[in-house]
C-alpha atoms as a PDB file:
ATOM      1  CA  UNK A   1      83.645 -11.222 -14.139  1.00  0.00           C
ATOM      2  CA  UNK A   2      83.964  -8.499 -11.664  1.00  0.00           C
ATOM      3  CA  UNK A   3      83.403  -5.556 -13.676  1.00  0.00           C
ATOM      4  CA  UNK A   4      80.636  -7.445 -15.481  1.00  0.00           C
ATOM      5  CA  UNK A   5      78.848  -8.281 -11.488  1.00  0.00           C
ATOM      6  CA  UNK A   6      79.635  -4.189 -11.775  1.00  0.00           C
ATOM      7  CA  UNK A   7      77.666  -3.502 -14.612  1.00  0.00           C
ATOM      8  CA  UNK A   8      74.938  -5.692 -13.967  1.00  0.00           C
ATOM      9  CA  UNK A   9      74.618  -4.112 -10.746  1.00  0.00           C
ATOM     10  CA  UNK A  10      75.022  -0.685 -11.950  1.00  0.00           C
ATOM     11  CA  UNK A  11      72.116  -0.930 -14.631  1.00  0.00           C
ATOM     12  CA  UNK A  12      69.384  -2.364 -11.781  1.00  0.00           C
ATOM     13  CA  UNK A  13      69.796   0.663  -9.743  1.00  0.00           C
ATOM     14  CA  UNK A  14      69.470   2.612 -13.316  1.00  0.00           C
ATOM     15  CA  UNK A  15      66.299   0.567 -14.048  1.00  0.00           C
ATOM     16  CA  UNK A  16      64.987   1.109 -10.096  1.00  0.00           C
ATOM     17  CA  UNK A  17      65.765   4.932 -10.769  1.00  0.00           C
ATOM     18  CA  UNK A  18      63.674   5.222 -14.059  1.00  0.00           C
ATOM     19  CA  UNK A  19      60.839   3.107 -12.291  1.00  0.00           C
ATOM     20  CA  UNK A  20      60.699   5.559  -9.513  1.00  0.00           C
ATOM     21  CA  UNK A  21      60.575   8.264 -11.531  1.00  0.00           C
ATOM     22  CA  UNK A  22      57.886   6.864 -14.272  1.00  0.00           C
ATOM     23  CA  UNK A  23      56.205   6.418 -10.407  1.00  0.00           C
ATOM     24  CA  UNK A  24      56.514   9.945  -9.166  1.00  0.00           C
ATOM     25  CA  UNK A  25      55.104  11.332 -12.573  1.00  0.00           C
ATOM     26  CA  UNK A  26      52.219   9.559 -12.970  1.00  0.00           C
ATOM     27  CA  UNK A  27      51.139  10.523  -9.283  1.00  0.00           C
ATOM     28  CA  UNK A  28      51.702  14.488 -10.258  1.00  0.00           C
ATOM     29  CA  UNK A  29      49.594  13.664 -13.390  1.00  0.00           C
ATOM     30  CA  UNK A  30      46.737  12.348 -11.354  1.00  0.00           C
ATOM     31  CA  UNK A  31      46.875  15.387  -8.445  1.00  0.00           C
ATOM     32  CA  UNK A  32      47.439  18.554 -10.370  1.00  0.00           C
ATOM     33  CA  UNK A  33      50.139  21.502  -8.449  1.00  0.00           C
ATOM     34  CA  UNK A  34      49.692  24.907  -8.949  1.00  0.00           C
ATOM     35  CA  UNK A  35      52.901  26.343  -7.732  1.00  0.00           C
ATOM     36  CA  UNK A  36      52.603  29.741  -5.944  1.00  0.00           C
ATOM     37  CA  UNK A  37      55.316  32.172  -7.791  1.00  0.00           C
ATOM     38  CA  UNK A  38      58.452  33.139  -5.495  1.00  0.00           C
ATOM     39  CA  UNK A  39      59.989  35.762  -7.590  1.00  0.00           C
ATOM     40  CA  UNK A  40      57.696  38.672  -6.444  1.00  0.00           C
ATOM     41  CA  UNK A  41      56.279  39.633  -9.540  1.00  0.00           C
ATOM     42  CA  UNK A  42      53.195  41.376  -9.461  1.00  0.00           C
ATOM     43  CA  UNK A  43      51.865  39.839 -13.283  1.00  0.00           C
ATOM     44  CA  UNK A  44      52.967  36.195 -11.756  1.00  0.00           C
ATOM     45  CA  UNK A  45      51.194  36.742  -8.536  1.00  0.00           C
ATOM     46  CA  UNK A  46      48.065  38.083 -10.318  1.00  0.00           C
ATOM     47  CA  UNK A  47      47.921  34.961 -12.698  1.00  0.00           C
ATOM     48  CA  UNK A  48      49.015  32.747  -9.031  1.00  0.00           C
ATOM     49  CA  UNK A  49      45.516  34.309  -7.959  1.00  0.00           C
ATOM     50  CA  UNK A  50      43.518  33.863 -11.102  1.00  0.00           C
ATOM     51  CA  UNK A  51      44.282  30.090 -11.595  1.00  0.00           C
ATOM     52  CA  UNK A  52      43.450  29.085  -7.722  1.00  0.00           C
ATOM     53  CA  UNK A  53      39.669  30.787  -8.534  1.00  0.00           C
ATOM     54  CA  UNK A  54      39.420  28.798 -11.756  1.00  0.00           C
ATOM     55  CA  UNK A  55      40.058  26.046  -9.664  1.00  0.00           C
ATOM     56  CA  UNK A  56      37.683  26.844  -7.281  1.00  0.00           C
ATOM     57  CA  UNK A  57      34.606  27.704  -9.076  1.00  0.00           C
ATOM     58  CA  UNK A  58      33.780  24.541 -10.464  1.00  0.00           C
ATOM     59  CA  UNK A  59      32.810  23.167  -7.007  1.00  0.00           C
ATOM     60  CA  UNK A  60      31.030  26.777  -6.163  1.00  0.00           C
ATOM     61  CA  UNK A  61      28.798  27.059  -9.173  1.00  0.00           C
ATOM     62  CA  UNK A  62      27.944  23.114  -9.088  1.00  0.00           C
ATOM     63  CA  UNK A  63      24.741  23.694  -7.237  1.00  0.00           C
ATOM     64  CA  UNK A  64      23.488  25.986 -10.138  1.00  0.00           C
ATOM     65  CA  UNK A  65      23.595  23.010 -12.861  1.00  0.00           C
ATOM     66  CA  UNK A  66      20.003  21.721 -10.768  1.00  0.00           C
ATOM     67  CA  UNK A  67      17.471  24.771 -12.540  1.00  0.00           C
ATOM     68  CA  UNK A  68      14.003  24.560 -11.979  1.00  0.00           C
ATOM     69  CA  UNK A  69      11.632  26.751 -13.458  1.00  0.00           C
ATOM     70  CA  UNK A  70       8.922  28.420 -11.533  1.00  0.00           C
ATOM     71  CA  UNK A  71       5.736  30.437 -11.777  1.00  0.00           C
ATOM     72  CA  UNK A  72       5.357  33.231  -9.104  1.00  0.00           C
ATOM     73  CA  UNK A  73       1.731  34.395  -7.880  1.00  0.00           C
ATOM     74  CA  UNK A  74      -0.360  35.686  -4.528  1.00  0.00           C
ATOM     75  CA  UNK A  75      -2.314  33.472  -2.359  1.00  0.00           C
ATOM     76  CA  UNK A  76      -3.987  35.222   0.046  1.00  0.00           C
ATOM     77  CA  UNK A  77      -1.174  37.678   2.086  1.00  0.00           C
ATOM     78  CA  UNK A  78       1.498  34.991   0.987  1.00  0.00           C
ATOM     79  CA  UNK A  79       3.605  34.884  -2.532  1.00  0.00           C
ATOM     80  CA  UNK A  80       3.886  31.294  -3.752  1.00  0.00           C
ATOM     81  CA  UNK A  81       5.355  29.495  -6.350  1.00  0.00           C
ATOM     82  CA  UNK A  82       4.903  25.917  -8.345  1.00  0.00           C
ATOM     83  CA  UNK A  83       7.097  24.522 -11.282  1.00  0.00           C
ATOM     84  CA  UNK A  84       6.284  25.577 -15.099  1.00  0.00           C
ATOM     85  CA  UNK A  85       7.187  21.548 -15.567  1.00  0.00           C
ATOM     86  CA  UNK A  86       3.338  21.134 -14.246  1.00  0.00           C
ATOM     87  CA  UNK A  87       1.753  24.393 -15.988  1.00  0.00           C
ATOM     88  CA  UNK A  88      -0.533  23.990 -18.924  1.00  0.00           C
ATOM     89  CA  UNK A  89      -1.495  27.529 -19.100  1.00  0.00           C
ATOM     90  CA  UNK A  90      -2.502  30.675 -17.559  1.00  0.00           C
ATOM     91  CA  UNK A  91      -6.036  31.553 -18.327  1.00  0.00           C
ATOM     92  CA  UNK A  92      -7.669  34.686 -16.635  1.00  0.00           C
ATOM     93  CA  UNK A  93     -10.537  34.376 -14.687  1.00  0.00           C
ATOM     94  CA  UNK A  94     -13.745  35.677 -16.598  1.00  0.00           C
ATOM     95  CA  UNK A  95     -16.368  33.635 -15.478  1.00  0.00           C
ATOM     96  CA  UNK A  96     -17.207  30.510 -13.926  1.00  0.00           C
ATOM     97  CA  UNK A  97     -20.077  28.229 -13.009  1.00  0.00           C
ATOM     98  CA  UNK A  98     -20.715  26.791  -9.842  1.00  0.00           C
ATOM     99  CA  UNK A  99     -21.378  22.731  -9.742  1.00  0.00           C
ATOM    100  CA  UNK A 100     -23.939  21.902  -7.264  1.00  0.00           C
ATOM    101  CA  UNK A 101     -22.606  19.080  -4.668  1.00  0.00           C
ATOM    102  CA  UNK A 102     -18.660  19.744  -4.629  1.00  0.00           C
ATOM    103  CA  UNK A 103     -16.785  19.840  -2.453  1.00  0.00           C
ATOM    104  CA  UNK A 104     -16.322  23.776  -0.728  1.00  0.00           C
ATOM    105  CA  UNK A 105     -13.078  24.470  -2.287  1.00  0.00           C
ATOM    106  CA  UNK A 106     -14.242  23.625  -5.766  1.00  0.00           C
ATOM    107  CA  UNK A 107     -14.462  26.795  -7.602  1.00  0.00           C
ATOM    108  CA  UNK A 108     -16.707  25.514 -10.241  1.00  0.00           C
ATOM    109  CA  UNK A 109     -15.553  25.306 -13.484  1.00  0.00           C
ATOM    110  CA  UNK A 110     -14.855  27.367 -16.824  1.00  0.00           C
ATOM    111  CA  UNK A 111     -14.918  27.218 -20.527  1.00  0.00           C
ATOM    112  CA  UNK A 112     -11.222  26.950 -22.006  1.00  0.00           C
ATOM    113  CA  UNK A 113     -11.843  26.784 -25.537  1.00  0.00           C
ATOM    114  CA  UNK A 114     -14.717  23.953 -25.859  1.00  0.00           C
ATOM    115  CA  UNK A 115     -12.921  22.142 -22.369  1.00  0.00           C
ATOM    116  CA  UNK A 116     -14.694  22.134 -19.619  1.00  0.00           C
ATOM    117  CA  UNK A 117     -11.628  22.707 -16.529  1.00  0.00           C
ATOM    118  CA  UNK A 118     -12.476  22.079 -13.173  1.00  0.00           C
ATOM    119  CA  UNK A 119     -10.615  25.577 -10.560  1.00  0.00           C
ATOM    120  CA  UNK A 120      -9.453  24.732  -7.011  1.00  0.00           C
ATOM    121  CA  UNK A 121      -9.708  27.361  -4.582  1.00  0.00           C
ATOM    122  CA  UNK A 122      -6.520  26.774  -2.685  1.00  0.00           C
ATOM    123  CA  UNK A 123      -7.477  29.293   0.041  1.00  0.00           C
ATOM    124  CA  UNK A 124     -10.612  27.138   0.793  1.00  0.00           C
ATOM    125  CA  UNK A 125      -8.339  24.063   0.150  1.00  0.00           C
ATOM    126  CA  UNK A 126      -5.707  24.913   2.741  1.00  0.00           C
ATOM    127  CA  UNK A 127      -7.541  27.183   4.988  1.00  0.00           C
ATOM    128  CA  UNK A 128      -6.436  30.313   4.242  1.00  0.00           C
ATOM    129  CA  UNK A 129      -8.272  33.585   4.485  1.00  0.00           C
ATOM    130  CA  UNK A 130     -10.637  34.307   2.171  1.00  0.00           C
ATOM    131  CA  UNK A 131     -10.592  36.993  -0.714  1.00  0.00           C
ATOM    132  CA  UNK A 132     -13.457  38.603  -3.245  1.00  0.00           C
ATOM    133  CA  UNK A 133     -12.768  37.751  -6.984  1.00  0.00           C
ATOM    134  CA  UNK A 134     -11.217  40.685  -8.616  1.00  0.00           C
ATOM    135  CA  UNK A 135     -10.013  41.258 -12.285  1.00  0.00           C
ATOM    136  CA  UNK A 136      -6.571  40.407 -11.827  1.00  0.00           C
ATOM    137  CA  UNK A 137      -7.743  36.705 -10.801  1.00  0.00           C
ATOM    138  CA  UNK A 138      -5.909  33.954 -13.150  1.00  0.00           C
ATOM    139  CA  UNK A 139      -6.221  29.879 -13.154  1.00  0.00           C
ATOM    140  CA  UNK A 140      -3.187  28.062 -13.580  1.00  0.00           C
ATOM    141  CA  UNK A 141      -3.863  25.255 -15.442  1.00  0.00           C
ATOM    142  CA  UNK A 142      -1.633  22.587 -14.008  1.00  0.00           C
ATOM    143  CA  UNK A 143      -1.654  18.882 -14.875  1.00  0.00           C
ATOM    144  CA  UNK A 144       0.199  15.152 -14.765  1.00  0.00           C
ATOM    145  CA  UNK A 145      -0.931  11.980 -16.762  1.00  0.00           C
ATOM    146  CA  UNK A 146      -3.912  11.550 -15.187  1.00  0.00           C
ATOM    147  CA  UNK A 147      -5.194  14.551 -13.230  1.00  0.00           C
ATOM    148  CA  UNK A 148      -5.780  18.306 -15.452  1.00  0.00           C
ATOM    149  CA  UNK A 149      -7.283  21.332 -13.561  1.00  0.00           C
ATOM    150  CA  UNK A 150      -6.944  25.151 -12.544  1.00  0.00           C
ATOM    151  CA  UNK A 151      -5.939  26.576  -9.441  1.00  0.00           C
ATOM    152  CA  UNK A 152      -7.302  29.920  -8.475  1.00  0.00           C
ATOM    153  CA  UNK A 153      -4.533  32.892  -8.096  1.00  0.00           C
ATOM    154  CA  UNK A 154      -5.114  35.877  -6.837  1.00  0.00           C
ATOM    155  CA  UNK A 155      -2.565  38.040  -9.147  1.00  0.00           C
ATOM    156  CA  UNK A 156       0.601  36.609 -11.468  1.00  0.00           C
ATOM    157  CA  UNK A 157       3.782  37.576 -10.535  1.00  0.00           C
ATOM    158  CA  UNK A 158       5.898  36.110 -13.352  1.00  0.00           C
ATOM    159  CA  UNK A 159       8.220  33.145 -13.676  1.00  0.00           C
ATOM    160  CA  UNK A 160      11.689  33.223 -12.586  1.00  0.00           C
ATOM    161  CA  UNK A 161      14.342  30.204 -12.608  1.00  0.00           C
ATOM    162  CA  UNK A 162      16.132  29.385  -9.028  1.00  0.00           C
ATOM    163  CA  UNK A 163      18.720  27.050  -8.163  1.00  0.00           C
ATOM    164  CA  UNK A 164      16.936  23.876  -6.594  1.00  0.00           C
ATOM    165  CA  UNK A 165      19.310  23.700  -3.577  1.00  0.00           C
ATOM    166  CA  UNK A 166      17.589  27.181  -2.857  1.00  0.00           C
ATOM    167  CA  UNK A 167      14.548  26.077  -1.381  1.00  0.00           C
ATOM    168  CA  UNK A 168      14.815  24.782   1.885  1.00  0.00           C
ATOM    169  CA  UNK A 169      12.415  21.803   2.836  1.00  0.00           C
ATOM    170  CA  UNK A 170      12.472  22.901   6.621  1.00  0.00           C
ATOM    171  CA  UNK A 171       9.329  24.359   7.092  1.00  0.00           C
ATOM    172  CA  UNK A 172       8.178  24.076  10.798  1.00  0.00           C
ATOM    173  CA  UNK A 173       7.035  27.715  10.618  1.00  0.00           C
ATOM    174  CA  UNK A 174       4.576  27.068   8.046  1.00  0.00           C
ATOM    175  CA  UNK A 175       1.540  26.560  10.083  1.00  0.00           C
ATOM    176  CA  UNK A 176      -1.163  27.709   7.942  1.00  0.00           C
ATOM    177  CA  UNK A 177      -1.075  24.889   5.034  1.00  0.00           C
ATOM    178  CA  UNK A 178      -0.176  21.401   5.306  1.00  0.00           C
ATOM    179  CA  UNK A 179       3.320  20.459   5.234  1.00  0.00           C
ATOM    180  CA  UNK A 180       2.554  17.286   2.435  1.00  0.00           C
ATOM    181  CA  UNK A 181       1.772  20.388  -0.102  1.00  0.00           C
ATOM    182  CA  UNK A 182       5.041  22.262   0.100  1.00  0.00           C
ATOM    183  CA  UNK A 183       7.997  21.308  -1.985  1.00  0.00           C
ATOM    184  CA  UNK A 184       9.894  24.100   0.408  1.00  0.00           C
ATOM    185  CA  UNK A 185      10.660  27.578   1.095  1.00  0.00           C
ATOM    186  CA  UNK A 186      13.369  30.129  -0.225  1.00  0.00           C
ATOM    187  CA  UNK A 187      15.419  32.245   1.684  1.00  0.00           C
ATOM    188  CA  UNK A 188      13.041  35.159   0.001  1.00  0.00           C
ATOM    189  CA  UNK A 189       9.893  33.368   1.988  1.00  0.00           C
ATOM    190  CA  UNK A 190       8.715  32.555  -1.398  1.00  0.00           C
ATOM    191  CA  UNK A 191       6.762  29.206  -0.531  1.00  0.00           C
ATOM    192  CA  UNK A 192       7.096  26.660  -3.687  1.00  0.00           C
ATOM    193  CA  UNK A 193       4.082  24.550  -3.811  1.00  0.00           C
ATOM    194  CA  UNK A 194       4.829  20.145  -4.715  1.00  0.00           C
ATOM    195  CA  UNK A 195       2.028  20.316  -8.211  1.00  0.00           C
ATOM    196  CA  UNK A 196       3.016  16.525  -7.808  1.00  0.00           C
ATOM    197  CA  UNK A 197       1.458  15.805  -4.331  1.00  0.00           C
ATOM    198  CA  UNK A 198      -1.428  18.289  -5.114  1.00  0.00           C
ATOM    199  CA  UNK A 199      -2.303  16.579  -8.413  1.00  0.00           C
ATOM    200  CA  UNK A 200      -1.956  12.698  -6.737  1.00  0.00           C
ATOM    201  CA  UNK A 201      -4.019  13.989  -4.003  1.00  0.00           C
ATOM    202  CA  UNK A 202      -7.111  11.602  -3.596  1.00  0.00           C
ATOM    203  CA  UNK A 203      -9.545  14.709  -1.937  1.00  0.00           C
ATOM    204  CA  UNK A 204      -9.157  16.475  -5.390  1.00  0.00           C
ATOM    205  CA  UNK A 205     -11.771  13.816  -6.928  1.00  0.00           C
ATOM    206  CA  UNK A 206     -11.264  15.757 -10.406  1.00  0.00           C
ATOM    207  CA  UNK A 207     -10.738  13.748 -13.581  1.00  0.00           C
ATOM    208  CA  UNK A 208      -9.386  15.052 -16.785  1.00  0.00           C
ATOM    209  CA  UNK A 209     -10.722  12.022 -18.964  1.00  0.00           C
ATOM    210  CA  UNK A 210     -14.437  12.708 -17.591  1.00  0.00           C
END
């Protein structure tokens, strides 16, 4: 009876021993140890290196997987911006008649193909100083569900794609324009307009349905 009290005894502390070890795996499973190499080899130490960055970069390149696509162009002495998402078209400024009764920084409007587009001159519109029409004027066609019309740019710059944590919404210096039209400004001073706010906007009586 003794050596069978012996056994039994025996196998618990077996049984506690596997539990604590089926224990101590599964928490190395769930936090992942890169062990730094002790033997001094140079290839080990390189590899040591190369697997910390991996593990690294994930977190460091996160703020790249929010895109945003933008169109570049000159306002006045400023460079803006405003997302593709709200871009029809580009269409260059030929000509353009002007619509008795509108408001000042109505344009007028132009001929796109058979539609009649309403162009908002966003210097008039936000104040800024005034410049001639030249050749290398362009309307940017940008619209929503309800609103469609052109905004007057003095030159195209391109498009370009930037990380959306890259514009900053701080924009206290930004005196000239209204703070409700900016989505924010880069580090690059590159002032991204919000084509959401300007097409909800209830001043900019302009109806694509009429």
């Amino acid at each position: 009876m003794k050596e069978l009290k012996k056994d039994s005894g025996y196998k618990s502390r077996k049984s506690t021993s596997k539990k604590s070890k089926n224990v101590l795996a599964k928490s190395t499973l769930k936090k992942p140890l890169i062990m730094k190499p002790d033997d001094g080899s140079k290839n080990n130490a390189i590899l040591y290196e190369r697997a910390i960055s991996l593990a690294v970069a994930p977190k460091e390149e996160s703020i790249y997987q929010h895109l945003i696509e933008i169109i570049v162009f000159s306002l006045a002495s400023e460079t803006y911006a405003i997302e593709t998402n709200f871009v029809r078209e580009v269409y260059p400024l030929k000509k353009y008649t002007v619509i008795p009764g509108t408001p000042s920084f109505v344009l007028g409007v132009i001929n796109i193909r058979g539609q009649i587009v309403s162009v908002i001159d966003l210097k008039k519109f936000f104040g800024l100083p005034e410049k001639g029409i030249g050749e290398l004027n362009k309307v940017i066609i940008i619209e929503n569900q309800l609103m469609e019309f052109g905004i007057l740019a003095d030159n195209i710059q391109g498009t370009q794609t930037i990380p959306l944590p890259h514009i900053q919404s701080n924009i206290s210096n930004m005196s000239e324009i209204g703070s409700e039209y900016i989505k924010g400004v880069t580090k690059e001073n590159l002032i991204v307009l919000d084509a959401k706010k300007i097409l909800e906007d209830e001043t900019i009586l302009v109806d694509k349905t009429k």
